[in-house]
PDB file of N, CA and C in Angstrom:
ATOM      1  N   UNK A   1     133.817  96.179 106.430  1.00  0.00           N
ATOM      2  CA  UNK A   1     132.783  96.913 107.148  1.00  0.00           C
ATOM      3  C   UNK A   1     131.403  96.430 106.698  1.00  0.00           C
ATOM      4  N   UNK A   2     130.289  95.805 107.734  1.00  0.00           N
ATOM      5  CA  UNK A   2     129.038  95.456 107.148  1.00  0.00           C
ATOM      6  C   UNK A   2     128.409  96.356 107.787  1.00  0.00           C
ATOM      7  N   UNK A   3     127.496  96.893 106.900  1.00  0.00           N
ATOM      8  CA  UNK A   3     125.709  97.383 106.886  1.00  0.00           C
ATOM      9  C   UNK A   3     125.073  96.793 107.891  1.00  0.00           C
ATOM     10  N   UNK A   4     124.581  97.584 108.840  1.00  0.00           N
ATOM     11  CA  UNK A   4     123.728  97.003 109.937  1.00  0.00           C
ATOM     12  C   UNK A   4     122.410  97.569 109.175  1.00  0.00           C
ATOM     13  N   UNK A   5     121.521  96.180 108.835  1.00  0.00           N
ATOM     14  CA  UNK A   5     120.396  96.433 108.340  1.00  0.00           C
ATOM     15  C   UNK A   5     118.948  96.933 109.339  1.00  0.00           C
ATOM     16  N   UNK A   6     119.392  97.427 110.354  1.00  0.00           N
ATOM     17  CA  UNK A   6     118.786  97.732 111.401  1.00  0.00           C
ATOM     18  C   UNK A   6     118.570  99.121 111.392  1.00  0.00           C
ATOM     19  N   UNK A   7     119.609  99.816 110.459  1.00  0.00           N
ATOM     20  CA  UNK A   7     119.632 101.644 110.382  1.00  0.00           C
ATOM     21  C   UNK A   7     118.748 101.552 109.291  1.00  0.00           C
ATOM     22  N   UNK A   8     118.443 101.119 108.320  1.00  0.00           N
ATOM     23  CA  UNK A   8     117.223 101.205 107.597  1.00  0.00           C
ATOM     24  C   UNK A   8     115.634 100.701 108.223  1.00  0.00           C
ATOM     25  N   UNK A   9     115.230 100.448 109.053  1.00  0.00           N
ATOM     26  CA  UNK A   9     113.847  99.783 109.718  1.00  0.00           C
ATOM     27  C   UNK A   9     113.264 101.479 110.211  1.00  0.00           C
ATOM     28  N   UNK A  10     113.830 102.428 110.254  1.00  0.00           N
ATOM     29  CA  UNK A  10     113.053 103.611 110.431  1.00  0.00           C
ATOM     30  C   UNK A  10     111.773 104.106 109.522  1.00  0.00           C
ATOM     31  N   UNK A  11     110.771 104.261 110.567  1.00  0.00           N
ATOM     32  CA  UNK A  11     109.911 104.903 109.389  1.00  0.00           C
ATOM     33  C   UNK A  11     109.926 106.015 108.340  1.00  0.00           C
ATOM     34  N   UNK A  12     111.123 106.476 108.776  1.00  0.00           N
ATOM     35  CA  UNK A  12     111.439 107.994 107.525  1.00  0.00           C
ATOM     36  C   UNK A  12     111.852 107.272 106.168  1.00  0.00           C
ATOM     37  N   UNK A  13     112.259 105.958 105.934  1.00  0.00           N
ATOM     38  CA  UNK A  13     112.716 105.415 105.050  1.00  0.00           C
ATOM     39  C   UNK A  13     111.674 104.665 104.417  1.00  0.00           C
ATOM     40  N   UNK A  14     110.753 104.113 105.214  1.00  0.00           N
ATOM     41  CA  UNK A  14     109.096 103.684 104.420  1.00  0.00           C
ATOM     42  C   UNK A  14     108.391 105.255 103.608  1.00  0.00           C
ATOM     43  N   UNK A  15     108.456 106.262 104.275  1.00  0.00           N
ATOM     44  CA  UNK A  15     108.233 107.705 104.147  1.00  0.00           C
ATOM     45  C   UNK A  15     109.103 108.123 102.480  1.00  0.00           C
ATOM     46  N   UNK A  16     110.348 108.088 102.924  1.00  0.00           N
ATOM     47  CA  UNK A  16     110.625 108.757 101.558  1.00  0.00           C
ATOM     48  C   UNK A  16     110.443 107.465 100.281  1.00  0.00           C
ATOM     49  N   UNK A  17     110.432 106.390 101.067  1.00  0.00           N
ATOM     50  CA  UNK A  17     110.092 105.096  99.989  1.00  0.00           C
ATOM     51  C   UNK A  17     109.010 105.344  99.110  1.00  0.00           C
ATOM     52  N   UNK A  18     107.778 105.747  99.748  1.00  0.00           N
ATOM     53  CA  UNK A  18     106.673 105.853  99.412  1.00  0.00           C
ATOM     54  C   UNK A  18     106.345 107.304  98.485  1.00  0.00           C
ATOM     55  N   UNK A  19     107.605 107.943  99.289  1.00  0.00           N
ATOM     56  CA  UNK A  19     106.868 109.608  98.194  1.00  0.00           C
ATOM     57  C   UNK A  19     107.669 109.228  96.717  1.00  0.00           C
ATOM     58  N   UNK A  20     109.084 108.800  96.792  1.00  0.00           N
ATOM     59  CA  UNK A  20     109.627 108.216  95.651  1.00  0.00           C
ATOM     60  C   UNK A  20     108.970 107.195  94.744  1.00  0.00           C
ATOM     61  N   UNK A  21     108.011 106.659  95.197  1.00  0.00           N
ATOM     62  CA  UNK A  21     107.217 105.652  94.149  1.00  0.00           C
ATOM     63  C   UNK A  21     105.993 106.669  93.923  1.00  0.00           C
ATOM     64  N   UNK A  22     105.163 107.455  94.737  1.00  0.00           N
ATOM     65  CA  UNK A  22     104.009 108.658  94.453  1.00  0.00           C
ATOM     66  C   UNK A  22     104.351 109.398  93.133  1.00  0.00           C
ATOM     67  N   UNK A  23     105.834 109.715  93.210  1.00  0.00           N
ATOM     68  CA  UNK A  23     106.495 110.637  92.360  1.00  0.00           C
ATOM     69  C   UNK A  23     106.642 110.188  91.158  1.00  0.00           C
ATOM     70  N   UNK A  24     107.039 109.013  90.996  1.00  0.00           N
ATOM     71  CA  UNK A  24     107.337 108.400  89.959  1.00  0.00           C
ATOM     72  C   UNK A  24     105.572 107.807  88.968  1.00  0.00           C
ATOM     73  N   UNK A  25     104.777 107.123  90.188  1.00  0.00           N
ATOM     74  CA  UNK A  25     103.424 107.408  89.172  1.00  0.00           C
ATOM     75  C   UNK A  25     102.915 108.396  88.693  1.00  0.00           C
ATOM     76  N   UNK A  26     102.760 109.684  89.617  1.00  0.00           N
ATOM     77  CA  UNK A  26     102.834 110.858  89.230  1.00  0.00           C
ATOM     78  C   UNK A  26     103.021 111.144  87.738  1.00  0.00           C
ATOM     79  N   UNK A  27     103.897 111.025  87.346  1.00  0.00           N
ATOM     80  CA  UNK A  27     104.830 111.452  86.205  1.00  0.00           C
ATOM     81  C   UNK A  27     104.388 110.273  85.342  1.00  0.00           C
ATOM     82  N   UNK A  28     104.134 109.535  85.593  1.00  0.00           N
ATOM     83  CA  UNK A  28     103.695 108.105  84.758  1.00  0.00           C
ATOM     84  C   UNK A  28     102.459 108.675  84.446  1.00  0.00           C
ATOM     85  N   UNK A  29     101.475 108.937  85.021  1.00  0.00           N
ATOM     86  CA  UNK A  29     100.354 109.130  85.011  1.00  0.00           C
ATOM     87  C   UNK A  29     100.210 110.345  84.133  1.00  0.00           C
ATOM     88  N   UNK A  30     100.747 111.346  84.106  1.00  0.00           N
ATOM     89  CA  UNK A  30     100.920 112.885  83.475  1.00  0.00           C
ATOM     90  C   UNK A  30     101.384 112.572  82.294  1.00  0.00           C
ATOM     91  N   UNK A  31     102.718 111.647  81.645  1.00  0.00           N
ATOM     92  CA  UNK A  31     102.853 111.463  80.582  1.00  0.00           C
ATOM     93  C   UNK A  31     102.272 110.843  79.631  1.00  0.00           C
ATOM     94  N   UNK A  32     101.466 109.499  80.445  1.00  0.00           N
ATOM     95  CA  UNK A  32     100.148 109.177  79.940  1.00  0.00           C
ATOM     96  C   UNK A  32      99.427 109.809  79.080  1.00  0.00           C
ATOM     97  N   UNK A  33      99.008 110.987  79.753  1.00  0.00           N
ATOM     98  CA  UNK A  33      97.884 111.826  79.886  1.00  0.00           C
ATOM     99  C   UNK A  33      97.799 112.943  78.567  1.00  0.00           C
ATOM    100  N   UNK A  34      98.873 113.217  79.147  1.00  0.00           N
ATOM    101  CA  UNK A  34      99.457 115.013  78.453  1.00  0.00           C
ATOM    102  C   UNK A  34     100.161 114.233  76.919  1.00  0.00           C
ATOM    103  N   UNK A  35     100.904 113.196  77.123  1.00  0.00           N
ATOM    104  CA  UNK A  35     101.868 112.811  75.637  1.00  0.00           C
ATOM    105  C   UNK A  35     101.316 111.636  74.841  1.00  0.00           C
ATOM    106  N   UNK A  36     100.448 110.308  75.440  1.00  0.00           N
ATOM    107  CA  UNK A  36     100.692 109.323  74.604  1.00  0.00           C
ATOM    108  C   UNK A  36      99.003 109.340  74.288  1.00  0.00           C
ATOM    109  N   UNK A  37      98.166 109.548  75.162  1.00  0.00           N
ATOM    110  CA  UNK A  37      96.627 109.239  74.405  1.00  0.00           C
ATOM    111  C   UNK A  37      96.544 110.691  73.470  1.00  0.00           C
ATOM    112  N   UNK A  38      97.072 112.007  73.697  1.00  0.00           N
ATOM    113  CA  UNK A  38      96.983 112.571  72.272  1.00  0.00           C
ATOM    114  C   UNK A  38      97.195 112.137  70.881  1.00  0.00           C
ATOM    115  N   UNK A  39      98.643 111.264  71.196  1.00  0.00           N
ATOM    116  CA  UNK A  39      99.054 110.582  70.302  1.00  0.00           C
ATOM    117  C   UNK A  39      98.925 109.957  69.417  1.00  0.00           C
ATOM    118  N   UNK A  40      97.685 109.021  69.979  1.00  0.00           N
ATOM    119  CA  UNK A  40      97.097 107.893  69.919  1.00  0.00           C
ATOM    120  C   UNK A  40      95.811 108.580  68.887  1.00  0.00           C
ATOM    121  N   UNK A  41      95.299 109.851  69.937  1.00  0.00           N
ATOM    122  CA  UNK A  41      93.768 110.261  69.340  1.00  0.00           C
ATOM    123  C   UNK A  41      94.378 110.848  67.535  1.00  0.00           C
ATOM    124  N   UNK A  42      95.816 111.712  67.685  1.00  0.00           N
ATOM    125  CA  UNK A  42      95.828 112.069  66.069  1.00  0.00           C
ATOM    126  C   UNK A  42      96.621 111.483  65.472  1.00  0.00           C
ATOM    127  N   UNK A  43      96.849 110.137  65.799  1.00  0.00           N
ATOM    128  CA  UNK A  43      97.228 109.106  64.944  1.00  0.00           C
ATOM    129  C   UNK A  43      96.565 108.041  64.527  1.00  0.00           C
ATOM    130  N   UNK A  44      95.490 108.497  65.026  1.00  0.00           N
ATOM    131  CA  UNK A  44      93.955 107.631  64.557  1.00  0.00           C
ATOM    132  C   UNK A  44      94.276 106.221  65.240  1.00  0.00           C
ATOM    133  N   UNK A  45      94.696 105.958  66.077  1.00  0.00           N
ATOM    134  CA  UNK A  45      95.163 104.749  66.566  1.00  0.00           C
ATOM    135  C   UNK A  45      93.494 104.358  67.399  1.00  0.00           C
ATOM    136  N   UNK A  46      93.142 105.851  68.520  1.00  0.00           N
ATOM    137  CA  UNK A  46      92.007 105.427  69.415  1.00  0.00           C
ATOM    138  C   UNK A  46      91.104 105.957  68.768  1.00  0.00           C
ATOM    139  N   UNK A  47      89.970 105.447  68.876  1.00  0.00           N
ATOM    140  CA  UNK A  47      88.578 105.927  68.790  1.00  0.00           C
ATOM    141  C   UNK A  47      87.973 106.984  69.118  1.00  0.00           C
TER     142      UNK A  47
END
């Protein structure tokens, strides 16, 4: 049985493509934020 790569070309699939990568910087960005430059500031690492 092959995959007709033609059922993926919908735009709902660029759509959830895109909120799945939003989501994921998201969270990149927050852990950044909230966990590693504290880190950094009382581990005397940053300035």
């Amino acid at each position: 049985m092959a995959v007709d790569l033609a059922e993926f070309e919908h735009p709902s699939w660029l759509t959830a493509a895109g909120t799945g990568i939003g989501y994921v910087l998201i969270l990149a960005v927050l852990t950044l934020a909230l966990f590693i430059v504290p880190w950094l500031v009382f581990t005397g690492v940053a300035p």
